[in-house]
Protein backbone atom coordinates (compact mmCIF):
# COMPACT_ATOMS: atom_id res chain seq x y z
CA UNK A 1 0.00 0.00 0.00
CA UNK A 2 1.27 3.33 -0.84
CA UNK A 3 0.69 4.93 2.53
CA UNK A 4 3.50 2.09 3.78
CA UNK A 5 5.50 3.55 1.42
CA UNK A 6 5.21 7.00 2.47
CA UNK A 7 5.66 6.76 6.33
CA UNK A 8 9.14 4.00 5.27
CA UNK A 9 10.17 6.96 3.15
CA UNK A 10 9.09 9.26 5.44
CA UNK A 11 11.12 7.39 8.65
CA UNK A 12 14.40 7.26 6.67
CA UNK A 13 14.05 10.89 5.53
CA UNK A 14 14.35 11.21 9.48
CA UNK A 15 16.96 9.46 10.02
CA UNK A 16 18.54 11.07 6.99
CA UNK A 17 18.19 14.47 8.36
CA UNK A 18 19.47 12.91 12.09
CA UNK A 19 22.13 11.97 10.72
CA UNK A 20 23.49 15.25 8.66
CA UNK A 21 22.77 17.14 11.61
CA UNK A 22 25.06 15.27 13.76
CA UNK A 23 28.17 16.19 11.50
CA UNK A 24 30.05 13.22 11.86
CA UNK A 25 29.28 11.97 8.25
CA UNK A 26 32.77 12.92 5.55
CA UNK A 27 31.60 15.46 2.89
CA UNK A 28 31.13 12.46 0.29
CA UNK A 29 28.69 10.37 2.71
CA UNK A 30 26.86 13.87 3.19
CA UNK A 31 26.37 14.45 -0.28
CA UNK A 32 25.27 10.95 -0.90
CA UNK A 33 22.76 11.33 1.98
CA UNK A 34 21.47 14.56 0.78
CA UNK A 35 21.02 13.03 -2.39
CA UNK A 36 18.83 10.18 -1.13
CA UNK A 37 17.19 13.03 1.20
CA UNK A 38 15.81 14.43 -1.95
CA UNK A 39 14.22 11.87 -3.46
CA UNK A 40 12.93 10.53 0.06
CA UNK A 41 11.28 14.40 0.12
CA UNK A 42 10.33 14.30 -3.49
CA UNK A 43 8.49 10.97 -2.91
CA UNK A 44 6.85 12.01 0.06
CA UNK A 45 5.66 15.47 -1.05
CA UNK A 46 4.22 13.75 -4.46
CA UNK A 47 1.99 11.15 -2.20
CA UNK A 48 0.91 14.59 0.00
CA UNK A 49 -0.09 16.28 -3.11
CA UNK A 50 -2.13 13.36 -4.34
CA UNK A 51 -3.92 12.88 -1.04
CA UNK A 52 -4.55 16.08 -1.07
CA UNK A 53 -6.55 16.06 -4.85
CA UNK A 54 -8.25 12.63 -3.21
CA UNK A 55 -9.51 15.03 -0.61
CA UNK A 56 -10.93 17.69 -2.97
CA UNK A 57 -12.41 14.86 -5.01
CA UNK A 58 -14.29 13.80 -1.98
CA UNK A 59 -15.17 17.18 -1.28
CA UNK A 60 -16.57 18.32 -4.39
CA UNK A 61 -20.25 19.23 -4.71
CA UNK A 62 -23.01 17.69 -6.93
CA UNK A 63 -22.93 20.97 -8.99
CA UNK A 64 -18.85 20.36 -9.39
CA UNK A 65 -17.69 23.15 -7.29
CA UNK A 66 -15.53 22.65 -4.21
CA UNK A 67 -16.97 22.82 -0.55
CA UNK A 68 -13.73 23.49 1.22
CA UNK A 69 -13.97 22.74 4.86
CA UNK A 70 -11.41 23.66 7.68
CA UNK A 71 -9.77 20.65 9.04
CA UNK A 72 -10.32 21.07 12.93
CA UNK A 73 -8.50 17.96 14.91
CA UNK A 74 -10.20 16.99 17.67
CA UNK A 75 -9.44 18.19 21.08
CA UNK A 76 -8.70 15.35 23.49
């Protein structure tokens, strides 16, 4: 499932971004985990955008426009 995808890529962009900020890695191993950083933020920022078009698809009215609705989280 792509959501398994997203929170994998999304826990090794974490570690990704632990790891740079400790500044133990040799420029070469920082650039390399940069470069994975990227695509782990590219990946995860593409699945955002398309749940977010799911969303509006739900969302939409019978006349096609858009009922755009706050999202409130609920206070526990």
């Amino acid at each position: 499932m792509a959501t398994d995808k997203f929170e994998v890529s999304l826990k090794k962009l974490e570690e990704i971004v632990t790891r740079l900020e400790t500044g133990s890695l040799s420029l070469e191993d920082s650039l390399k985990a940069f470069e994975e950083g990227v695509k782990h933020s590219a990946f995860c920022s593409s699945r955002l955008d398309e749940a977010e078009r799911r969303v509006e698809i739900l969302l939409r009215q019978k006349d096609g426009s858009l009922k755009r609705e706050p999202f409130e989280p609920d206070e526990e």
